[in-house]
PDB file of N, CA and C in Angstrom:
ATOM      1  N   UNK A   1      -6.201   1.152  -5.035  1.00  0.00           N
ATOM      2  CA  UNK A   1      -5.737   1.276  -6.389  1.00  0.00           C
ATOM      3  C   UNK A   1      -5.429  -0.121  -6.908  1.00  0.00           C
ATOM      4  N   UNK A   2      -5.911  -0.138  -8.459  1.00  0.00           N
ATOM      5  CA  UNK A   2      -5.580  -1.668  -9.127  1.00  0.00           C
ATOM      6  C   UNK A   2      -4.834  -1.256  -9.776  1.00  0.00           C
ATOM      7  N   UNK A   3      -3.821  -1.716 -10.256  1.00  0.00           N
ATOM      8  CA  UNK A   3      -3.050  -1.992 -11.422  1.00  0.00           C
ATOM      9  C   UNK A   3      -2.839  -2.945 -12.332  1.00  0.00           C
ATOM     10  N   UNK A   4      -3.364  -2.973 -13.344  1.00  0.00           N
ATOM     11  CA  UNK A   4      -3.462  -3.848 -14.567  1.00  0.00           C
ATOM     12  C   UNK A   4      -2.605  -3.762 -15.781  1.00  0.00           C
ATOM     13  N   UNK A   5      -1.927  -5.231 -16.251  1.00  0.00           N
ATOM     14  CA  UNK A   5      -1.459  -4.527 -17.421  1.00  0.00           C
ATOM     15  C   UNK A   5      -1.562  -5.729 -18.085  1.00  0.00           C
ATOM     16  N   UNK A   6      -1.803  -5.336 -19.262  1.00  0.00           N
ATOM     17  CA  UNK A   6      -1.852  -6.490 -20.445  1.00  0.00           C
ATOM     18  C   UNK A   6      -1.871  -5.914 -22.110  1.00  0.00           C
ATOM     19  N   UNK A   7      -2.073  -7.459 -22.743  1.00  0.00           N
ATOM     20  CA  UNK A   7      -1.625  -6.716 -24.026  1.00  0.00           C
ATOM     21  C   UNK A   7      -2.803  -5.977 -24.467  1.00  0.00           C
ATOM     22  N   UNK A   8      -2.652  -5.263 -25.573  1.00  0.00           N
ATOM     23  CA  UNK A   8      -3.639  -4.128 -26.133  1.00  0.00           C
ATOM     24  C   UNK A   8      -5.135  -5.104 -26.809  1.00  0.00           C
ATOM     25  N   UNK A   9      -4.995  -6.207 -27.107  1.00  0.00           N
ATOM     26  CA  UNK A   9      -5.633  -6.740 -27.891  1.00  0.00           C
ATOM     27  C   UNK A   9      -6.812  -7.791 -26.868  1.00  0.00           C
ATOM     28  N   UNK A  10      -6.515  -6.898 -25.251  1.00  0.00           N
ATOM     29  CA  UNK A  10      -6.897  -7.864 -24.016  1.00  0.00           C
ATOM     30  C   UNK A  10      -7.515  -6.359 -23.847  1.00  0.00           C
ATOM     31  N   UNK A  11      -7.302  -5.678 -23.837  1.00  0.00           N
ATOM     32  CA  UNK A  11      -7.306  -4.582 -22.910  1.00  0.00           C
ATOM     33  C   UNK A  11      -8.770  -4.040 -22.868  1.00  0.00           C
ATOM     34  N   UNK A  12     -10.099  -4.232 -23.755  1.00  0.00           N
ATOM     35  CA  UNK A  12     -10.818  -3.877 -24.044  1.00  0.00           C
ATOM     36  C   UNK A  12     -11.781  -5.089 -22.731  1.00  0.00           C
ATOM     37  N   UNK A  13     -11.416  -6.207 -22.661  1.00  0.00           N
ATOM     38  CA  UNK A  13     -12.331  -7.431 -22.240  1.00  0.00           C
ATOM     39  C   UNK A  13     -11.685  -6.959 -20.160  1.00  0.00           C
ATOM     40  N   UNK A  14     -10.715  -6.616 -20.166  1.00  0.00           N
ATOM     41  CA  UNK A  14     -10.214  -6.115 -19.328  1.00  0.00           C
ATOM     42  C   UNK A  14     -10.546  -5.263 -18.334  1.00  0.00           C
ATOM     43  N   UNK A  15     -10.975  -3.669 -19.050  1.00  0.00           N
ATOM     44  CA  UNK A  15     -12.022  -2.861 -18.644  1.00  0.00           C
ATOM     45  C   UNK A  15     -13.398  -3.157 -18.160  1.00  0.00           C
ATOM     46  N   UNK A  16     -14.211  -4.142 -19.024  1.00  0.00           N
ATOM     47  CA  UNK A  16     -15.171  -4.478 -19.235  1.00  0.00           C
ATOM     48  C   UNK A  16     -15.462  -5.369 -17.756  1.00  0.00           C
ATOM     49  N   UNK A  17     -14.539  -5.921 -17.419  1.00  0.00           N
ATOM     50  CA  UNK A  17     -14.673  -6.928 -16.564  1.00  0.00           C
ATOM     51  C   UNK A  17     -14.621  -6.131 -15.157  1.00  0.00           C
ATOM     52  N   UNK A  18     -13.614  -5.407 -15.195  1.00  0.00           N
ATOM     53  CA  UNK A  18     -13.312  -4.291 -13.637  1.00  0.00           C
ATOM     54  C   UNK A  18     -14.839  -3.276 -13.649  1.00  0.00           C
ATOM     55  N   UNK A  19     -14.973  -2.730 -15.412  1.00  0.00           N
ATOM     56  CA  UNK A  19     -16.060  -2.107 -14.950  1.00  0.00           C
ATOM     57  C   UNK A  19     -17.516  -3.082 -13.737  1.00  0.00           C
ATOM     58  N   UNK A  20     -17.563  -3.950 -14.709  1.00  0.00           N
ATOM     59  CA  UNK A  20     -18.883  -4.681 -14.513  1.00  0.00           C
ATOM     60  C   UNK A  20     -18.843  -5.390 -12.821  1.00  0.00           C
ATOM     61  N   UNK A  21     -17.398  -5.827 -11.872  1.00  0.00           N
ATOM     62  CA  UNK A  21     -17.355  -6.036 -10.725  1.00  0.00           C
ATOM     63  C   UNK A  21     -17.084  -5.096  -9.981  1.00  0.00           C
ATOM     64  N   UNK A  22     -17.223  -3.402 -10.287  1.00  0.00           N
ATOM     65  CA  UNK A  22     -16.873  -2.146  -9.312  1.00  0.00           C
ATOM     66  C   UNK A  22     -18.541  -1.731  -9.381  1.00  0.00           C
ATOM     67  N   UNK A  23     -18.975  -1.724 -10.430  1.00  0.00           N
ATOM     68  CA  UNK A  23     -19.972  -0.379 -10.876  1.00  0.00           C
ATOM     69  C   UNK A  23     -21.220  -0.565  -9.580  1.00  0.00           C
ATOM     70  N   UNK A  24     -20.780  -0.093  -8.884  1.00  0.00           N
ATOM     71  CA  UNK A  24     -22.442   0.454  -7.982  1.00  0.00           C
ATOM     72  C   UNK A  24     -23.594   0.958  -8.648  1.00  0.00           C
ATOM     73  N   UNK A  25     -23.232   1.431  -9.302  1.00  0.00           N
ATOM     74  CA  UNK A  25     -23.905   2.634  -9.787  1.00  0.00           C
ATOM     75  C   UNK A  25     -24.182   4.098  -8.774  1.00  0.00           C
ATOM     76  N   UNK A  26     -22.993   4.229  -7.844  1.00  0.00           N
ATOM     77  CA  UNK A  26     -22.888   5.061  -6.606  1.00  0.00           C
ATOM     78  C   UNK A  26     -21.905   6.239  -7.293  1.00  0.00           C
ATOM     79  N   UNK A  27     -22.015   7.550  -6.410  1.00  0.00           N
ATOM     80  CA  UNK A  27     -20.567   8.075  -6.304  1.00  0.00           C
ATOM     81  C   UNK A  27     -19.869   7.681  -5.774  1.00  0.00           C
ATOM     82  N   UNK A  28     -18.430   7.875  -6.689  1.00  0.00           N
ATOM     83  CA  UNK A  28     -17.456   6.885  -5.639  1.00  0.00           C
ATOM     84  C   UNK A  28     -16.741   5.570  -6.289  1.00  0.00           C
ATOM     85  N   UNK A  29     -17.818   4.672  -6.827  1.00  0.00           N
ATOM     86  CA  UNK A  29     -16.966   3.770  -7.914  1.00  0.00           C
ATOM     87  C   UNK A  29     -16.006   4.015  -8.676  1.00  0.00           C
ATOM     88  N   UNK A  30     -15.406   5.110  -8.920  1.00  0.00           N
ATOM     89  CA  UNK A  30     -14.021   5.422  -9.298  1.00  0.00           C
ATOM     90  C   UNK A  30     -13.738   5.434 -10.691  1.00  0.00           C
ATOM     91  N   UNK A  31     -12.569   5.225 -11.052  1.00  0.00           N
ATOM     92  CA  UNK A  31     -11.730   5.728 -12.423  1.00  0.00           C
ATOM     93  C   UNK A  31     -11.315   4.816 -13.104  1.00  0.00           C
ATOM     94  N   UNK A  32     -11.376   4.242 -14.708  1.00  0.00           N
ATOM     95  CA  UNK A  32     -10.934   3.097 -14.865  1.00  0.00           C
ATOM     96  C   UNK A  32      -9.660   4.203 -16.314  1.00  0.00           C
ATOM     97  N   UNK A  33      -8.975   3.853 -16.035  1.00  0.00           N
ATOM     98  CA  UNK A  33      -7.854   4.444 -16.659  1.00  0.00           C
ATOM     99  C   UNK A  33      -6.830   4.167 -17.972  1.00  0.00           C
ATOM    100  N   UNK A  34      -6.870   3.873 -18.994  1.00  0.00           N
ATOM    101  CA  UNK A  34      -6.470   3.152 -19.859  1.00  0.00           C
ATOM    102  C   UNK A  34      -4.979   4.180 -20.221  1.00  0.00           C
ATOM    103  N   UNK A  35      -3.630   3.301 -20.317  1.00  0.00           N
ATOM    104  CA  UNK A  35      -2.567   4.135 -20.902  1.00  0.00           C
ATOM    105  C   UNK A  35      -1.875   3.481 -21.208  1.00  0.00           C
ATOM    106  N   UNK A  36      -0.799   4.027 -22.651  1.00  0.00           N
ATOM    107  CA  UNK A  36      -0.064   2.372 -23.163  1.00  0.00           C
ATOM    108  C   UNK A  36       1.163   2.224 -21.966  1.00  0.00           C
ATOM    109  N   UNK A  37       2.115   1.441 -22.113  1.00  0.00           N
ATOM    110  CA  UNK A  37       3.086   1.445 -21.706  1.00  0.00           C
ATOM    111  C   UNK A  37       4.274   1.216 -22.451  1.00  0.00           C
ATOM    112  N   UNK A  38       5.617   2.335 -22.594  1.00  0.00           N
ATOM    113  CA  UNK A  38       6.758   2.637 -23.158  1.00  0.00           C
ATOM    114  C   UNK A  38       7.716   1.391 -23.255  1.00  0.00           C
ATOM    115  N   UNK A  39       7.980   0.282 -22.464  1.00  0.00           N
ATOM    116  CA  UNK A  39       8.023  -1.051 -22.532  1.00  0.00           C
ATOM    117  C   UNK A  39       8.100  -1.433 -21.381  1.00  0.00           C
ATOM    118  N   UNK A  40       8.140  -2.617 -21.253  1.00  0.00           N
ATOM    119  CA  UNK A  40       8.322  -4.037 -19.741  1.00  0.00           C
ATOM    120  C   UNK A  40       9.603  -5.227 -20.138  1.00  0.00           C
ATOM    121  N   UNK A  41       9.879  -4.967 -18.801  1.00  0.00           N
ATOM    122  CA  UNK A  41      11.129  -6.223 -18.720  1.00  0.00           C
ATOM    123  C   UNK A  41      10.395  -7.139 -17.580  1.00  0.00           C
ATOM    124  N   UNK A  42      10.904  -8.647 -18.092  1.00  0.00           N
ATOM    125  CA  UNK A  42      10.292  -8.860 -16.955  1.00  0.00           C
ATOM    126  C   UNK A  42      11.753  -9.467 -16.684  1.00  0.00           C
ATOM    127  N   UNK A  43      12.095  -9.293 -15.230  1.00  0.00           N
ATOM    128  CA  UNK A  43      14.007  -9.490 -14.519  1.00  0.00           C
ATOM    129  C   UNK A  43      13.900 -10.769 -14.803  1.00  0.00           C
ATOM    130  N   UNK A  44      12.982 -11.951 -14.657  1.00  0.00           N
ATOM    131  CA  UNK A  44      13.730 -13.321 -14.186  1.00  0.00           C
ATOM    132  C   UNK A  44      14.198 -13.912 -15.848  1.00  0.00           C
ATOM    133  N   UNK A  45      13.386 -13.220 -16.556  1.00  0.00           N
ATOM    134  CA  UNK A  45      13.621 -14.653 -18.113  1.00  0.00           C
ATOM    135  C   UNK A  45      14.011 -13.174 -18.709  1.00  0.00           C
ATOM    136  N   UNK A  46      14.133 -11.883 -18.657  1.00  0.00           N
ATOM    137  CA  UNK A  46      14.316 -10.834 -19.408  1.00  0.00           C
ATOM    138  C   UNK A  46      13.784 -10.588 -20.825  1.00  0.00           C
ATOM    139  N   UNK A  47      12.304 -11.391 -20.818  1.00  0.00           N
ATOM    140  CA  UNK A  47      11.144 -11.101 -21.730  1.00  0.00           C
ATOM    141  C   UNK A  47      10.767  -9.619 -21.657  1.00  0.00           C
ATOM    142  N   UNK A  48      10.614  -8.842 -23.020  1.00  0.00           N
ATOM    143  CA  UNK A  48      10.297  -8.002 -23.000  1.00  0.00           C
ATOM    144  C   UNK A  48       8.804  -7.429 -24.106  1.00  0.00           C
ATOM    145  N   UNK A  49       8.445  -6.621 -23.768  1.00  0.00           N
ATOM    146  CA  UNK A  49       7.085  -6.253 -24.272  1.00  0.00           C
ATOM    147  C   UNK A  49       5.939  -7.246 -23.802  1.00  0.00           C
ATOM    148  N   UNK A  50       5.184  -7.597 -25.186  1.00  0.00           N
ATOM    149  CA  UNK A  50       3.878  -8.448 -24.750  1.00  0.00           C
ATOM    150  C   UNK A  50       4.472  -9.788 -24.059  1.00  0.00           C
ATOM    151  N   UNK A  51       5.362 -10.316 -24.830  1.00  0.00           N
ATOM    152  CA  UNK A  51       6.266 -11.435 -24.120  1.00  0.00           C
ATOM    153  C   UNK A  51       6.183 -11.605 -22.316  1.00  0.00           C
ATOM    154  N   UNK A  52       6.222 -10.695 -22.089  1.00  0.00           N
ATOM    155  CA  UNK A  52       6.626 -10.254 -20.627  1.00  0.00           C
ATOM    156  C   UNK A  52       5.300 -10.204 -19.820  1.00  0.00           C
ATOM    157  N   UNK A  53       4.405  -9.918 -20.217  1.00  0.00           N
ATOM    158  CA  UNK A  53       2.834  -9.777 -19.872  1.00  0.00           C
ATOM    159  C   UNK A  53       2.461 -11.215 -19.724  1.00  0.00           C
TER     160      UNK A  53
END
């Protein structure tokens, strides 16, 4: 499992890139999953939202 997160305005070049270094073209290459997120802290500087990304 990957986990990715970035801002929305990334998120398109993002996909594009995981698609294009997974795709076999096999069964099995898997799920690419897009969902927003409700917000992010990040603990050390307590940046929040895109800030934090």
């Amino acid at each position: 499992m990957l986990l990715m997160f970035c801002a929305d305005e990334h998120a398109q070049t993002v996909v594009e890139a995981i698609r294009a270094a997974a795709c076999t073209s096999n069964p099995g290459d898997g799920l690419i999953v897009v969902s927003e997120l409700a917000d992010v802290l990040r603990i050390r500087s307590g940046k929040r939202g895109d800030a934090a990304l």
